[in-house]
N, C-alpha and C. Protein backbone atom coordinates (compact mmCIF):
# COMPACT_ATOMS: atom_id res chain seq x y z
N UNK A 1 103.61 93.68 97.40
CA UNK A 1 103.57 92.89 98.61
C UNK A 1 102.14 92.87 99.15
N UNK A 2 101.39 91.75 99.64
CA UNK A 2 100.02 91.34 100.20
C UNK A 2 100.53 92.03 101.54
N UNK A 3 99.41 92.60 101.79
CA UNK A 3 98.93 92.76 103.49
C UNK A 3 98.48 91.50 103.78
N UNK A 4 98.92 90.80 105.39
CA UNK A 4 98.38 90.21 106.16
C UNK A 4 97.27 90.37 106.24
N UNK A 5 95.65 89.43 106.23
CA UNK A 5 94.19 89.91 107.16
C UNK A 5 94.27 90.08 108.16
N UNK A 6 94.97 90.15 109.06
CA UNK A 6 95.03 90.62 110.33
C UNK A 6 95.59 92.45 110.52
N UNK A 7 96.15 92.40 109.24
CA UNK A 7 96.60 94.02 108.67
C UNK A 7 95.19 94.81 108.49
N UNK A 8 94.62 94.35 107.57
CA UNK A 8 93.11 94.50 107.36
C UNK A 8 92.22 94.44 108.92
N UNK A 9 92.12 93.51 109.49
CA UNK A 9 91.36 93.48 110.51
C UNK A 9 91.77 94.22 111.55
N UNK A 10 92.86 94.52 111.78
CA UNK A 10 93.35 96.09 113.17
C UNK A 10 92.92 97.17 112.18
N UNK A 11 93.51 97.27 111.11
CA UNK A 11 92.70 98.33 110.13
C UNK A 11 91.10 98.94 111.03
N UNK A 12 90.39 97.70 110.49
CA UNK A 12 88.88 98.14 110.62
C UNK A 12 88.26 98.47 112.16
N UNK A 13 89.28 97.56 113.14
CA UNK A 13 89.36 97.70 114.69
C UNK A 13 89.57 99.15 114.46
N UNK A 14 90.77 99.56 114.20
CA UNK A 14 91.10 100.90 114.27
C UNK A 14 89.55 102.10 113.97
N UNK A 15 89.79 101.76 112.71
CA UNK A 15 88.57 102.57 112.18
C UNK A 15 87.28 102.84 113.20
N UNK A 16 86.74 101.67 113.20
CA UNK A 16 85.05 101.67 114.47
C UNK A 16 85.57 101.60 115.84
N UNK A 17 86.69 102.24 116.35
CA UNK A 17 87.42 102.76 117.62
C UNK A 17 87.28 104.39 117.36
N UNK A 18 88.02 104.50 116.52
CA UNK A 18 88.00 106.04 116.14
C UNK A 18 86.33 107.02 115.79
N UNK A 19 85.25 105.77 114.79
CA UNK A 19 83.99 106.18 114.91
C UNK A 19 83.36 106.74 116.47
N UNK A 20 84.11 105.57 116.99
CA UNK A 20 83.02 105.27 118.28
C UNK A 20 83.83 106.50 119.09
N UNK A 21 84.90 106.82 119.34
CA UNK A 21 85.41 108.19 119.76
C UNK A 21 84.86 109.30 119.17
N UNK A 22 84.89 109.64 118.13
CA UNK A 22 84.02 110.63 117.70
C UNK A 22 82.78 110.67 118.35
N UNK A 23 81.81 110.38 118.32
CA UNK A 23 80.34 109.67 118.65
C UNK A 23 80.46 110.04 120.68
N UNK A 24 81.45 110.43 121.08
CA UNK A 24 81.27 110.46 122.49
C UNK A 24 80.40 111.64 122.87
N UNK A 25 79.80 111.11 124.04
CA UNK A 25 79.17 112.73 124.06
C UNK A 25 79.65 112.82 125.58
N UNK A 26 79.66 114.27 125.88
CA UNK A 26 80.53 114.23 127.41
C UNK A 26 79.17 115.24 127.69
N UNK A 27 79.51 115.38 129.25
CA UNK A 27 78.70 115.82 130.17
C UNK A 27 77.93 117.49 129.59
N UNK A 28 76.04 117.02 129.85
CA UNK A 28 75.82 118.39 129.04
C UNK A 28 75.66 118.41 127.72
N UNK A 29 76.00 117.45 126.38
CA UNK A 29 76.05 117.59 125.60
C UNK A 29 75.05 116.80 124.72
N UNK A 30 74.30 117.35 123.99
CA UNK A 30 73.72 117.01 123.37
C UNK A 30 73.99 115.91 122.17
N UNK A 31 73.41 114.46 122.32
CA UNK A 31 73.87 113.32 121.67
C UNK A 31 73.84 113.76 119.79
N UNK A 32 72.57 113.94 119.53
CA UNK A 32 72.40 113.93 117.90
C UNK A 32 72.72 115.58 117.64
N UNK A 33 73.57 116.10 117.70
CA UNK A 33 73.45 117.22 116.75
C UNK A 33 73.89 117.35 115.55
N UNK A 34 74.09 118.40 114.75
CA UNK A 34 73.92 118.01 113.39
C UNK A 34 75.50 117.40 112.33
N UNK A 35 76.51 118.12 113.11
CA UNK A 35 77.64 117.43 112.70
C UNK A 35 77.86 116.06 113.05
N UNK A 36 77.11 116.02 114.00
CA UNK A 36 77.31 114.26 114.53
C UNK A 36 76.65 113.63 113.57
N UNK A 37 75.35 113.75 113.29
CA UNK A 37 74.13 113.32 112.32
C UNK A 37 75.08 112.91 110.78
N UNK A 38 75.68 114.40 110.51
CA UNK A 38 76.38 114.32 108.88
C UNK A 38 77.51 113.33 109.12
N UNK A 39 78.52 112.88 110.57
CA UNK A 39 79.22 112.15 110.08
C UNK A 39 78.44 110.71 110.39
N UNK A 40 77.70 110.53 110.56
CA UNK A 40 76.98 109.28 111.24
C UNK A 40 76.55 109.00 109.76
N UNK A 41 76.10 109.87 108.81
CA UNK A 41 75.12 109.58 107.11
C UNK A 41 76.76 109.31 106.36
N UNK A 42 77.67 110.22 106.91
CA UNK A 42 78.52 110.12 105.83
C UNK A 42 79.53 108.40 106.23
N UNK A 43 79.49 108.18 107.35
CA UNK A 43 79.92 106.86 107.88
C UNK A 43 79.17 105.31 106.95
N UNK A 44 78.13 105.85 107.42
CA UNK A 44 76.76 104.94 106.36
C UNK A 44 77.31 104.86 104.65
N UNK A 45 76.95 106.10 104.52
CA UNK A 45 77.00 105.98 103.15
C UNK A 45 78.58 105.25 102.73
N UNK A 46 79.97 105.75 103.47
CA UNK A 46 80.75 105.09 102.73
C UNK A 46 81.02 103.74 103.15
N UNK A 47 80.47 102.89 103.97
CA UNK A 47 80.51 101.83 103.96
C UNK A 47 79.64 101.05 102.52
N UNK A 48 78.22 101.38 102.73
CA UNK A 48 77.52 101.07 101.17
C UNK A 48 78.56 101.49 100.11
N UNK A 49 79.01 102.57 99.74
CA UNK A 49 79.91 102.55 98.68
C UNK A 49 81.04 101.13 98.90
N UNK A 50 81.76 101.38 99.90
CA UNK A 50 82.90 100.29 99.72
C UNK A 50 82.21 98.71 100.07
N UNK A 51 80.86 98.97 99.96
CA UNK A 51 80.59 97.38 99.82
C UNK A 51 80.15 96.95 98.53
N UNK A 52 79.92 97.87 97.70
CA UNK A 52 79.24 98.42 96.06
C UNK A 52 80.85 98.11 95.39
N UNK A 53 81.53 98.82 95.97
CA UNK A 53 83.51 98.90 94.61
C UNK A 53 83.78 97.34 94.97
N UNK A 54 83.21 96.66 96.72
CA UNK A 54 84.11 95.58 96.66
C UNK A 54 83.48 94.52 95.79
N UNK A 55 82.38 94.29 95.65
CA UNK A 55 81.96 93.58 94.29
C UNK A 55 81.72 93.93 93.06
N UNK A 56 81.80 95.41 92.46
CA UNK A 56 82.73 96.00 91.34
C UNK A 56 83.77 95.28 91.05
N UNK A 57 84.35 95.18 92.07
CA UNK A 57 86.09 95.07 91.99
C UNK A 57 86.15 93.60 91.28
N UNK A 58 85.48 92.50 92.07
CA UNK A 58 85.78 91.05 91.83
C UNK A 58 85.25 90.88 90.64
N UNK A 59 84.20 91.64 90.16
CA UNK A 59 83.41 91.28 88.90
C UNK A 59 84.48 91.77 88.00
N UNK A 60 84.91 92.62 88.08
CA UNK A 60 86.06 93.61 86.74
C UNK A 60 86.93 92.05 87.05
N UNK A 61 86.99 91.44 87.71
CA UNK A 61 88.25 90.99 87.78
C UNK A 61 88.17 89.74 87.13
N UNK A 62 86.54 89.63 86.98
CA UNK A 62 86.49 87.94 87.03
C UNK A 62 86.60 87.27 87.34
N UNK A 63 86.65 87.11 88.92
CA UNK A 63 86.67 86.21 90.16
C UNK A 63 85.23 85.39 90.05
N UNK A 64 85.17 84.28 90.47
CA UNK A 64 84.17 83.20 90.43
C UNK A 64 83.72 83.49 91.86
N UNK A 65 84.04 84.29 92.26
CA UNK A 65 83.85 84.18 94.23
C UNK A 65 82.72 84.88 93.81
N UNK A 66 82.31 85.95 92.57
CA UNK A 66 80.98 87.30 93.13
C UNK A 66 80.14 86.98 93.49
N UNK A 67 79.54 84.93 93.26
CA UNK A 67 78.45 85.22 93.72
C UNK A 67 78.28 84.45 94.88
N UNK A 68 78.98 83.88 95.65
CA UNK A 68 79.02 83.47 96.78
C UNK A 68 79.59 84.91 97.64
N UNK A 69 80.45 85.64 97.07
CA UNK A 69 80.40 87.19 98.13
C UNK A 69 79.17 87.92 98.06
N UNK A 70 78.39 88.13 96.95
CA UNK A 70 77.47 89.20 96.92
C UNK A 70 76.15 87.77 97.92
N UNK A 71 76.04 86.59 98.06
CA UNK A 71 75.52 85.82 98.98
C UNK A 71 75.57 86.20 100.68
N UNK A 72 76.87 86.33 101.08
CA UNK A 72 76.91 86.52 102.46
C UNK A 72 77.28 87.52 102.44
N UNK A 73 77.09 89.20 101.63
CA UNK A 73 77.02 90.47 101.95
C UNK A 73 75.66 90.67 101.60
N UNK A 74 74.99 89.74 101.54
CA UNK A 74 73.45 90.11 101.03
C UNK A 74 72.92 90.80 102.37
N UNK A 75 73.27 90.59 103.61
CA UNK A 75 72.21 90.99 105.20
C UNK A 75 73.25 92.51 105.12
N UNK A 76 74.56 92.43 105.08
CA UNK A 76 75.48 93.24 105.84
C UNK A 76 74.62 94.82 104.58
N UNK A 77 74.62 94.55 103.71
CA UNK A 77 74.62 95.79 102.59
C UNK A 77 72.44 96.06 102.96
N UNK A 78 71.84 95.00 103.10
CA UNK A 78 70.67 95.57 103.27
C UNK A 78 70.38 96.25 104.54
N UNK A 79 71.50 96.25 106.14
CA UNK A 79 71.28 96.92 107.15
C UNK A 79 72.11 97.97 106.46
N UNK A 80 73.05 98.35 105.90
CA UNK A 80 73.46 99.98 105.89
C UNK A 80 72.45 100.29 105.31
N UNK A 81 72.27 100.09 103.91
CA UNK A 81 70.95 100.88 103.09
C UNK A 81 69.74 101.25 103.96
N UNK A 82 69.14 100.04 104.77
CA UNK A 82 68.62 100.49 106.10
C UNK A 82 69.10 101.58 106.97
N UNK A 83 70.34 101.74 107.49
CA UNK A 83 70.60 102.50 108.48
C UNK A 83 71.09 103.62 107.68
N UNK A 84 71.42 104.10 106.57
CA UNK A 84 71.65 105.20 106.06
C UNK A 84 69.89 105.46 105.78
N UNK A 85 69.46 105.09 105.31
CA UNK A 85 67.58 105.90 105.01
C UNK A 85 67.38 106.44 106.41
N UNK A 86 67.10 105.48 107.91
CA UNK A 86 66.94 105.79 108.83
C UNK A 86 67.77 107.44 109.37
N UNK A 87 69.08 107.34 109.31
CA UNK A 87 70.19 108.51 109.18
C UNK A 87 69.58 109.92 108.12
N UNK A 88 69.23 109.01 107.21
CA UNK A 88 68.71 110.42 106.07
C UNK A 88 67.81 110.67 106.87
N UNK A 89 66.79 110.09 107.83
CA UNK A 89 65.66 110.82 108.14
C UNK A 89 65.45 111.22 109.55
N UNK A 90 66.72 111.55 110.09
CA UNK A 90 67.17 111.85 111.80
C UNK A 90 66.49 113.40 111.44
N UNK A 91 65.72 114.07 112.27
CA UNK A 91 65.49 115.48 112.59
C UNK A 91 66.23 115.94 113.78
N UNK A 92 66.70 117.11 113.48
CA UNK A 92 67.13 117.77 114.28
C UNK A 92 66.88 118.87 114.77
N UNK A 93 66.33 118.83 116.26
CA UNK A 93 65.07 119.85 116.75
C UNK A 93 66.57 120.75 117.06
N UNK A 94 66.20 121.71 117.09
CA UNK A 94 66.94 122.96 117.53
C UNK A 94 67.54 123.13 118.95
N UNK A 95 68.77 123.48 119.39
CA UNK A 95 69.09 123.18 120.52
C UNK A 95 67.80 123.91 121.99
N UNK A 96 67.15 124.84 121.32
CA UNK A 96 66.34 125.43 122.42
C UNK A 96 64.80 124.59 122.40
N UNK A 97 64.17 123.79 121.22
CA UNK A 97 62.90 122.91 121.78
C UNK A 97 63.89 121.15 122.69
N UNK A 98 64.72 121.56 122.06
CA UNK A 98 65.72 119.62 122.64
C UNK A 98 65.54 120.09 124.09
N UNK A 99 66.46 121.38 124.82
CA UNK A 99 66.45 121.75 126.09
C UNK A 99 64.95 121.62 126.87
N UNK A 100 63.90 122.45 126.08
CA UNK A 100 62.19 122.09 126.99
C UNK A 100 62.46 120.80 126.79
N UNK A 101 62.47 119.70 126.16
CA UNK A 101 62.68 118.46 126.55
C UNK A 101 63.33 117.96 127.90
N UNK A 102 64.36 118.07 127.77
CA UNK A 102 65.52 117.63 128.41
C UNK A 102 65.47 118.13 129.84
N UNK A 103 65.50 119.14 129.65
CA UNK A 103 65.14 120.22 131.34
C UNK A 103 64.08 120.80 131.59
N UNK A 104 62.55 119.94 131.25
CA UNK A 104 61.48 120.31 131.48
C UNK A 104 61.15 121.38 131.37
C-alpha cells in the first residue's frame, strides 16, 4: 500500500518540530554545547545521506526522473554539505572561558 504525500509531509513536519525541540535552550543555558553540536553534525550528515540513497534509489531503479531530481536537489544537497563542514568546524570553548564571555 502507497503512503499519501501528505503522509510524507506531516512525517517531515513532525521530524524539524522535534529537531527544533531538541535545539531549545532554557534559561541559563548554554546554546552550543557539545551534545547539541553532535546532534546538529549528526542531523546534517543524515539528511546528505538520505539525499545521496534518494538518487541511489531512482538510478537502481531506472527512473528517467534522476536527472531532472538530481537538477532541483542540486541547491538543497550543496547547503547541507555546506552546513555540515560549517558544523564539523563549530569549537567548543569550555563551559568556564564561554562564562568570562557571557558574564564578563
Amino acid at each position: 500500500m502507497r503512503r499519501p504525500r501528505t503522509a510524507f509531509l506531516s512525517w517531515g513536519k513532525n521530524q524539524v518540530n522535534d529537531s527544533a525541540s531538541a535545539m531549545r535552550v532554557g534559561p541559563g543555558e548554554k546554546a552550543l554545547i557539545g551534545d547539541k553540536v553532535n546532534d546538529i553534525q549528526t542531523w546534517i550528515s543524515s539528511a546528505v545521506m538520505d539525499q545521496e540513497t534518494c538518487l541511489d534509489g531512482l538510478e537502481e531503479m531506472g527512473s528517467t526522473a534522476v536527472d531532472a531530481v538530481k537538477s532541483e536537489m542540486k541547491k538543497s544537497m550543496e547547503y547541507s554539505s555546506n552546513s555540515l563542514a560549517i558544523a564539523a568546524n563549530f569549537k567548543i570553548a569550555p563551559v568556564t572561558s564561554v562564562d568570562k564571555y557571557v558574564n564578563g
